[in-house]
N, C-alpha and C. Protein backbone atom coordinates (compact mmCIF):
# COMPACT_ATOMS: atom_id res chain seq x y z
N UNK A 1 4.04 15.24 -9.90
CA UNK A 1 3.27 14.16 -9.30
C UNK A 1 4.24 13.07 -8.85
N UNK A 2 4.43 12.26 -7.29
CA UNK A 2 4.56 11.40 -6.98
C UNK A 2 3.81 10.14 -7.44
N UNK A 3 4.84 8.89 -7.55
CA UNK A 3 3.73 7.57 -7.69
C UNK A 3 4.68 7.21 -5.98
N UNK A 4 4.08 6.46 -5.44
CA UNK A 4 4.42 6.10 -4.17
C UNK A 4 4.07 4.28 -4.25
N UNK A 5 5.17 3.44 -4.45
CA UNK A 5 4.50 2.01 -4.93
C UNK A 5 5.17 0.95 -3.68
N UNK A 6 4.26 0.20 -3.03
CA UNK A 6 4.46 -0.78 -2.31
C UNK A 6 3.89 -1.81 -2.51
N UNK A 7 5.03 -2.95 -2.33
CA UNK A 7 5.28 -4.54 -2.53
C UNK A 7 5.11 -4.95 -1.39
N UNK A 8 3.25 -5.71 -0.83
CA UNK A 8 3.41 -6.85 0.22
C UNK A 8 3.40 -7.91 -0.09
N UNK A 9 4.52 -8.92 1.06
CA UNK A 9 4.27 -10.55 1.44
C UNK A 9 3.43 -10.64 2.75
N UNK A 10 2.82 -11.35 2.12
CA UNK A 10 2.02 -11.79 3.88
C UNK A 10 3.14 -12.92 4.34
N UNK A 11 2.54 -13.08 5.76
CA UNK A 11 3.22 -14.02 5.85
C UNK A 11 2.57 -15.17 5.80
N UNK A 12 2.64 -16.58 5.86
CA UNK A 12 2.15 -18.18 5.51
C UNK A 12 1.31 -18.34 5.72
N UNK A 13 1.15 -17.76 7.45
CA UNK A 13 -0.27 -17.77 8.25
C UNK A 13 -1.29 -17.16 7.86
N UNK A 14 -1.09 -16.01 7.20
CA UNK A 14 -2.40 -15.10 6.97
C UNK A 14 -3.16 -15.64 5.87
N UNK A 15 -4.55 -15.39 7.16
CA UNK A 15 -5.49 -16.27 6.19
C UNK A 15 -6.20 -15.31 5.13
N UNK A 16 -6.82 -15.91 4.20
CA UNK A 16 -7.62 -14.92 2.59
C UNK A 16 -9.09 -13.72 3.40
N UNK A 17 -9.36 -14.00 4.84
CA UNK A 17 -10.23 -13.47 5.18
C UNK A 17 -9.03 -11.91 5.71
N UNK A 18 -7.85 -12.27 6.54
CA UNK A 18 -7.61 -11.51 6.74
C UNK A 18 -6.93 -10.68 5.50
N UNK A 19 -6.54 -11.18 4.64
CA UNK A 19 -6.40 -10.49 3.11
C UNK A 19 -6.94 -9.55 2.43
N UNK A 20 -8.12 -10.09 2.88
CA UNK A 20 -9.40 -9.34 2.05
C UNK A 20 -9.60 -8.04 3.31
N UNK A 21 -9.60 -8.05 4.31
CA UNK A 21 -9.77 -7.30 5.35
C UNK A 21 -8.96 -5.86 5.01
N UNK A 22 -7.03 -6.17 5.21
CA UNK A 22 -6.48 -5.42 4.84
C UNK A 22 -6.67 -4.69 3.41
N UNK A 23 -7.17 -5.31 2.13
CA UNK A 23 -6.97 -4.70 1.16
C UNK A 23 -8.54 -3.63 0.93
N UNK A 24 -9.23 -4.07 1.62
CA UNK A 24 -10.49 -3.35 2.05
C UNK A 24 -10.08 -1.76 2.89
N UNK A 25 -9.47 -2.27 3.47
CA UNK A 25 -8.65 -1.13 4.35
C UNK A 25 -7.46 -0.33 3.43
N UNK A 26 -6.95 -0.80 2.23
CA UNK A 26 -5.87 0.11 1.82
C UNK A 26 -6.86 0.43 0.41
N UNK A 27 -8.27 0.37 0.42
CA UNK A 27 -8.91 0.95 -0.59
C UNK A 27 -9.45 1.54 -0.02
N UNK A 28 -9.51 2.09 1.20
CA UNK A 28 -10.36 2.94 2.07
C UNK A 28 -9.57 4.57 1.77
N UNK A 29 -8.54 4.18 1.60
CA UNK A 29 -7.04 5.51 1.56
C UNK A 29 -7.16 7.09 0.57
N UNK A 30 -8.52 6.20 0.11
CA UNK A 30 -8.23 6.87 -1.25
C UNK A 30 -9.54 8.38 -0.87
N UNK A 31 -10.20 7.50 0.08
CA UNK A 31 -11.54 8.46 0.52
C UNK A 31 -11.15 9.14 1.91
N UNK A 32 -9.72 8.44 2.89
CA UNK A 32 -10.10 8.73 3.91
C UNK A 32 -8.84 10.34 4.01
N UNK A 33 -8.08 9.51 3.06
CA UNK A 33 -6.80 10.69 2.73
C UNK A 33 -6.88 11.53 1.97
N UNK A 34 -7.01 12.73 2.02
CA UNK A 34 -7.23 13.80 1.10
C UNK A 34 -6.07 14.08 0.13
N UNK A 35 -4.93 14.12 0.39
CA UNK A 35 -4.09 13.88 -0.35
C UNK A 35 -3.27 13.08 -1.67
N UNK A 36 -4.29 12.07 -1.16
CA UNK A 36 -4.25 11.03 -2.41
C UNK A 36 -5.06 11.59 -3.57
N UNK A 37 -4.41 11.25 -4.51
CA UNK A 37 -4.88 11.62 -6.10
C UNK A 37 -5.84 10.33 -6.34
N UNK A 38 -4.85 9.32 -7.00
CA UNK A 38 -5.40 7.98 -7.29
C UNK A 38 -4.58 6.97 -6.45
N UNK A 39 -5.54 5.71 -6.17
CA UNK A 39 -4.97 4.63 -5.86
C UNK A 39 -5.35 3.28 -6.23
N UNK A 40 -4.42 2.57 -6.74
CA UNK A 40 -4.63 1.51 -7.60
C UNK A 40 -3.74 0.38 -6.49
N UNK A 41 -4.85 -1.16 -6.44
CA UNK A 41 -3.93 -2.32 -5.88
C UNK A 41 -3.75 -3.17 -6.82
N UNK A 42 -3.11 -4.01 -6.89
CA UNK A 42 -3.26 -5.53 -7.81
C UNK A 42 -2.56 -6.59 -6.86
N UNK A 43 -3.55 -7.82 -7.15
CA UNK A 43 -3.07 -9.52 -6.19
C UNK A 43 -2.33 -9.62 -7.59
N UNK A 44 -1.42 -10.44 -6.92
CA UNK A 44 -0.18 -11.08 -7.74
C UNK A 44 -1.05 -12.75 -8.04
N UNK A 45 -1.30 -13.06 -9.09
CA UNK A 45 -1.05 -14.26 -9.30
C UNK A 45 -0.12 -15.40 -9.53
N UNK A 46 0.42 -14.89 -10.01
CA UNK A 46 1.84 -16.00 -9.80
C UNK A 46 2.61 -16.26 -8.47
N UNK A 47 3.29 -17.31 -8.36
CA UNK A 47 3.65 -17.96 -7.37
C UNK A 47 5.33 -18.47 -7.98
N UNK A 48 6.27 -17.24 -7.28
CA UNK A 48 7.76 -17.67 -7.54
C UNK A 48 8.27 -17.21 -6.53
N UNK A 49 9.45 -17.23 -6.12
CA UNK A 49 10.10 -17.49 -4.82
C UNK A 49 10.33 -15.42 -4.80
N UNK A 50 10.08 -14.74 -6.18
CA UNK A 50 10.89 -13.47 -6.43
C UNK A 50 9.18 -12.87 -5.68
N UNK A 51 8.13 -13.77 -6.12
CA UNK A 51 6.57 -13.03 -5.88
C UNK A 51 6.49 -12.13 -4.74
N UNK A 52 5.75 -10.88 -4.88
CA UNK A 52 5.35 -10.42 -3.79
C UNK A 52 3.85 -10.81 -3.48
N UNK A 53 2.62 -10.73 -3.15
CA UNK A 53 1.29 -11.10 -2.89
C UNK A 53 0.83 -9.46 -3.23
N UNK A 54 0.99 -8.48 -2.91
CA UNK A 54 -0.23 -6.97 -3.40
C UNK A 54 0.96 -6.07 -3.62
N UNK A 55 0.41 -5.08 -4.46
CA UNK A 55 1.19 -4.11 -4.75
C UNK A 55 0.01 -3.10 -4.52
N UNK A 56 0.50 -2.08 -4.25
CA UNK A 56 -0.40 -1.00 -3.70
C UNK A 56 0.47 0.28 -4.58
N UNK A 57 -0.49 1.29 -5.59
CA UNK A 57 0.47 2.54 -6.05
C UNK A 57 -1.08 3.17 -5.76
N UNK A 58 0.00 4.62 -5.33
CA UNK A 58 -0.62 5.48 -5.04
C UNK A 58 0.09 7.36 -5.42
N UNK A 59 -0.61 8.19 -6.10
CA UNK A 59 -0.83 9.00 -6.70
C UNK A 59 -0.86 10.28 -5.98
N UNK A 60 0.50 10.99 -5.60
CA UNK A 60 -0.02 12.26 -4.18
C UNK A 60 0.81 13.60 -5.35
N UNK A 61 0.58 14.75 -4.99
CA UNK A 61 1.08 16.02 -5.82
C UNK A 61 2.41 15.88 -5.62
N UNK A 62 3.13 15.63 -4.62
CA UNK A 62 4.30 15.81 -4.38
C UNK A 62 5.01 15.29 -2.93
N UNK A 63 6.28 15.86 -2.75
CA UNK A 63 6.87 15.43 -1.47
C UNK A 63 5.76 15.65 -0.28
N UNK A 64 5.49 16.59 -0.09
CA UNK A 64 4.97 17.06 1.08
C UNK A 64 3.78 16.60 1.01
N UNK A 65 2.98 16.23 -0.06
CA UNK A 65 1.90 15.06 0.18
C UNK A 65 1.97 13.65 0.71
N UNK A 66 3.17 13.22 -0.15
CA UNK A 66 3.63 11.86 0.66
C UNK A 66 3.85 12.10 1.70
N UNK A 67 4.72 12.94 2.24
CA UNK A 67 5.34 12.91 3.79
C UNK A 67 4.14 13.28 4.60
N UNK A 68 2.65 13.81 4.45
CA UNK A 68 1.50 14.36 5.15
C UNK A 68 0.76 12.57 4.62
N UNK A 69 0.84 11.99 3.49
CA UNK A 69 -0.09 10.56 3.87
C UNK A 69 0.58 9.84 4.73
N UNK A 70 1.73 9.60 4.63
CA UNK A 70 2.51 9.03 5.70
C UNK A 70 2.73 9.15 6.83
N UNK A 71 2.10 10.30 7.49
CA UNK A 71 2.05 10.67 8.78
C UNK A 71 0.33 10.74 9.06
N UNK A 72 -0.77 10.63 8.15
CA UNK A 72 -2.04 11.01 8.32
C UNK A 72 -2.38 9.69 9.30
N UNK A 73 -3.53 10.27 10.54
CA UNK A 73 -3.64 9.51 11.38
C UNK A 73 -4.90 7.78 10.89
N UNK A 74 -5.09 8.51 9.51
CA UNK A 74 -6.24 7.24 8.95
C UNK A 74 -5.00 6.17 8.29
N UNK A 75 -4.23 6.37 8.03
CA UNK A 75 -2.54 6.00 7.42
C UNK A 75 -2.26 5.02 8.58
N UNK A 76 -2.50 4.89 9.53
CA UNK A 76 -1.52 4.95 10.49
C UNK A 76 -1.77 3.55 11.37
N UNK A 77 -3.34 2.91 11.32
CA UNK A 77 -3.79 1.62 11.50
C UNK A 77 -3.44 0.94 10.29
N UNK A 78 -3.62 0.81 8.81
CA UNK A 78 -3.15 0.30 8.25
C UNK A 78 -1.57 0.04 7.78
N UNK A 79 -0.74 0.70 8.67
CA UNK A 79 0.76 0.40 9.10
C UNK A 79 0.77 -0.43 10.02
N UNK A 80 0.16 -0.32 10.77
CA UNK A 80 0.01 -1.36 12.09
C UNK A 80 -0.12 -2.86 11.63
N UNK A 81 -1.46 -2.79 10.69
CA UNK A 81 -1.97 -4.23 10.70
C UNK A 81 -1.01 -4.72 9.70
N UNK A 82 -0.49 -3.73 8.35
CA UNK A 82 0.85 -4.18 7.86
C UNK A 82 1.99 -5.30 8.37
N UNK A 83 2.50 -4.69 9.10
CA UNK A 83 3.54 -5.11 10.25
C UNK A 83 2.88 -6.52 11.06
N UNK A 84 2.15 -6.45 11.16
CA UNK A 84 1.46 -7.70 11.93
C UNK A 84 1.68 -9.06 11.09
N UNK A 85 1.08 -8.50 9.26
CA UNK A 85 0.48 -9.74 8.66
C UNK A 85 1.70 -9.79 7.84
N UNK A 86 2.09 -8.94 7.24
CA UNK A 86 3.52 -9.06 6.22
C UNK A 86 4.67 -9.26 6.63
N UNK A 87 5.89 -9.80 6.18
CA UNK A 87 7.04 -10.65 6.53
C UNK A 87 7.65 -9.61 5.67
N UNK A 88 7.24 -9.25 4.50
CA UNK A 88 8.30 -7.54 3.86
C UNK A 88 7.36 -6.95 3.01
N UNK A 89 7.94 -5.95 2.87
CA UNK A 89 7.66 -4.80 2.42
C UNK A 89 8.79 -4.29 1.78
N UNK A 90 8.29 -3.57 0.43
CA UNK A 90 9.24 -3.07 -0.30
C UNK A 90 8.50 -1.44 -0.76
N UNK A 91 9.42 -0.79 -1.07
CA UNK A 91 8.53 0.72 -1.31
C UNK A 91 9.75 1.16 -2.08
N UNK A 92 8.76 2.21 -3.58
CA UNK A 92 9.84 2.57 -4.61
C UNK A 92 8.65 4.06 -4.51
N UNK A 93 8.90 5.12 -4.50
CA UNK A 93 8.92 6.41 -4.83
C UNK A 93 9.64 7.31 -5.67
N UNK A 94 8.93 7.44 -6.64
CA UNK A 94 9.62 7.95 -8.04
C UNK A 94 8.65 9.18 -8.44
N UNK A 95 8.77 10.32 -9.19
CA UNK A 95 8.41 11.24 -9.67
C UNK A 95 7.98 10.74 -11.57
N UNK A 96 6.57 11.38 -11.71
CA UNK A 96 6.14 10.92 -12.75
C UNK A 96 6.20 11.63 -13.75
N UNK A 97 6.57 11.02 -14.80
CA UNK A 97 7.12 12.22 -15.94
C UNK A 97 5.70 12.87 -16.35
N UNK A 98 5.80 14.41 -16.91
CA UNK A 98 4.63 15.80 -16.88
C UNK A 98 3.88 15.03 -18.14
């Protein structure tokens, strides 16, 4: 089993409506991608210069699942609007012990 884990910042501008929009949209992933096992988000509450704002992990069998969500065309607007609203992104992919 893959965990597949990403760290967003929005950026300053983005407002809590469009927040709520996107994270509506990266809980959609879980129904629209077949490949996904589980997917879990969490808002960051704290506020430090290290903070990211959402973490997104997500749960696929293996390589070739990740590399098929990552290319799936329901995947592929929520990269978009990513890039629009976030200033970074961080991504850690690790294999989960049996």
């Amino acid at each position: 089993m893959i965990r597949h884990v990403v760290m967003f910042k929005f950026k300053p501008e983005v407002d809590t409506k469009t927040r709520f929009e996107f994270v509506q949209r990266l809980r959609k992933l879980v129904d629209d991608v077949e490949v996904v096992r589980t997917l879990e988000i969490g808002q960051n509450f704290t506020q430090t210069p290290r903070s990211s704002d959402l973490v997104l992990m997500v749960d696929l069998d293996d390589e070739d699942a990740l590399a098929a969500y990552a290319d799936h065309p329901m995947h592929q607007p929520v990269k978009k609007m990513l890039s629009e609203i976030c200033s970074e992104t961080r991504v850690v992919d690790y294999v989960l012990p049996d």
